[in-house]
C-alpha atoms as a PDB file:
ATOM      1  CA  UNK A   1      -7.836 -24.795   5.936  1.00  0.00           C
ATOM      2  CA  UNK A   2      -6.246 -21.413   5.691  1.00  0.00           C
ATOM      3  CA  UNK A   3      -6.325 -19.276   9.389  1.00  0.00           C
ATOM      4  CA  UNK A   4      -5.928 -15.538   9.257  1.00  0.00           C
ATOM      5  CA  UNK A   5      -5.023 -13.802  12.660  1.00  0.00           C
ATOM      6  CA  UNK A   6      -6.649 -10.636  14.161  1.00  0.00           C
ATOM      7  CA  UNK A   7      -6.079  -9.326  17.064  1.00  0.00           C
ATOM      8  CA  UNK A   8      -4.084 -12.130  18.370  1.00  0.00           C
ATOM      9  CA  UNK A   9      -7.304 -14.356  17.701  1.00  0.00           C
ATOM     10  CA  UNK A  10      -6.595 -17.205  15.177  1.00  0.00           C
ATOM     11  CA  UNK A  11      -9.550 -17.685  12.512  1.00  0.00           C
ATOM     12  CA  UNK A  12      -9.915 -20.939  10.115  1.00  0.00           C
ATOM     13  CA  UNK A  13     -11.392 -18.733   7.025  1.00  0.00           C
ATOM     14  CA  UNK A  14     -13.314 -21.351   5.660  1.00  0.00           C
ATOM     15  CA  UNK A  15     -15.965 -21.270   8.802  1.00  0.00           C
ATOM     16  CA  UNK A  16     -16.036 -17.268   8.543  1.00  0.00           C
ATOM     17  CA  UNK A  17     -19.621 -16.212   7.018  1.00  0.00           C
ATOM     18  CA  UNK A  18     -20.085 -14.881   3.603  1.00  0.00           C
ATOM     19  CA  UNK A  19     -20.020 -11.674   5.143  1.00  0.00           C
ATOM     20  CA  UNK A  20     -16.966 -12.157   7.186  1.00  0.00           C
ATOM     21  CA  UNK A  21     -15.534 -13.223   3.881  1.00  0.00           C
ATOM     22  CA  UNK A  22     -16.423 -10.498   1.910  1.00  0.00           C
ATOM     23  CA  UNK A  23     -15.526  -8.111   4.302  1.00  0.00           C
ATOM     24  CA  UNK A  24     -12.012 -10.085   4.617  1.00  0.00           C
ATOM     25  CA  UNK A  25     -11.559  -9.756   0.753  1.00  0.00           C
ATOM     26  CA  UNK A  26     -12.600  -5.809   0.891  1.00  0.00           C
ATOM     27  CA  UNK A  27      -9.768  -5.597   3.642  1.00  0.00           C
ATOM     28  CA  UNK A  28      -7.589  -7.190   1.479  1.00  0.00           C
ATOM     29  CA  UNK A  29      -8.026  -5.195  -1.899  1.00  0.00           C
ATOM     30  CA  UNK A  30      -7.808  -1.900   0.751  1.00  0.00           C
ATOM     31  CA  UNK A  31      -4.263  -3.385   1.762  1.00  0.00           C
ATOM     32  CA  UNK A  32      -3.556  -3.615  -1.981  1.00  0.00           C
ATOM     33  CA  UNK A  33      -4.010  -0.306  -3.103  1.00  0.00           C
ATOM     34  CA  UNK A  34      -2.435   1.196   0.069  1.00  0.00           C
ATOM     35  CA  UNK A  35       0.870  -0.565  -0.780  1.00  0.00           C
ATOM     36  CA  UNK A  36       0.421   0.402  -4.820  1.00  0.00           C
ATOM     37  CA  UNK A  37      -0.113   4.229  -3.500  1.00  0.00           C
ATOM     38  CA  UNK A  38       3.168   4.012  -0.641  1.00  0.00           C
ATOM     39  CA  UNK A  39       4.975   2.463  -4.207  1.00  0.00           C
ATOM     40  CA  UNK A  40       3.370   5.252  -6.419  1.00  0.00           C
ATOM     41  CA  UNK A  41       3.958   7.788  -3.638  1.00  0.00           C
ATOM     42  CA  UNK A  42       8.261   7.081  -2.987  1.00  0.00           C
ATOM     43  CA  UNK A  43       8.253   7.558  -6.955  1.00  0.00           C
ATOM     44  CA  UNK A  44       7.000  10.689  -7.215  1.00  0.00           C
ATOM     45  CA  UNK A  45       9.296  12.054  -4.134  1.00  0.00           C
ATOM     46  CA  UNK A  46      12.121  10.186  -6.437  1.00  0.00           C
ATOM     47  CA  UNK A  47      11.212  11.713  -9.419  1.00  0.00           C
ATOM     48  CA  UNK A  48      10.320  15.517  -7.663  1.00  0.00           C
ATOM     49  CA  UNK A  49      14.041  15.544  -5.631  1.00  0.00           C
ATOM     50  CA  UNK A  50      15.131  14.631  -9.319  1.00  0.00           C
ATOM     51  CA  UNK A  51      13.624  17.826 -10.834  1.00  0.00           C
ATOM     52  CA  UNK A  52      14.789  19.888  -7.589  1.00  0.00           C
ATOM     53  CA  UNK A  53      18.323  18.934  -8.244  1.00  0.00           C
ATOM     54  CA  UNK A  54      18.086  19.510 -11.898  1.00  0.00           C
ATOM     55  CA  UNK A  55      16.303  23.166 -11.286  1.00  0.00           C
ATOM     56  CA  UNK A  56      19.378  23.804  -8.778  1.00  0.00           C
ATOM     57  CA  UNK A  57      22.143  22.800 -11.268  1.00  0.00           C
ATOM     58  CA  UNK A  58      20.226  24.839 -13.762  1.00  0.00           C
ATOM     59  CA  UNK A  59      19.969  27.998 -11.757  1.00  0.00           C
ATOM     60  CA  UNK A  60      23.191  27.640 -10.395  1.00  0.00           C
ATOM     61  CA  UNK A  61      24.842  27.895 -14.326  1.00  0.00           C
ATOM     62  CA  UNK A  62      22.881  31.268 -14.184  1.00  0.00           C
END
């Protein structure tokens, strides 16, 4: 028996309906990707403050 909270209201997933379930499972996958695109997104600011600094030391040579 696995329970899965929401909104403070404890619910034993294997009495949900299919539809509860699937729409559980699309909740899930949508939690998923919005974690891989927060990862994906603190990359890129890495790798842009990266090329800012490198532009900087490069203009200030000039």
């Amino acid at each position: 028996m696995a329970e899965i909270t929401i909104d403070g209201k404890p619910y034993d997933t294997d009495k949900l309906s299919d539809q509860a379930k699937a729409q559980l499972g699309n909740l899930q996958f949508v939690d998923q990707e919005i974690a891989r695109a927060q990862a994906n997104l603190a990359v890129l600011q890495t790798a842009r403050q990266t090329y800012a600094q490198a532009l900087k030391a490069e203009l200030e040579k000039q």
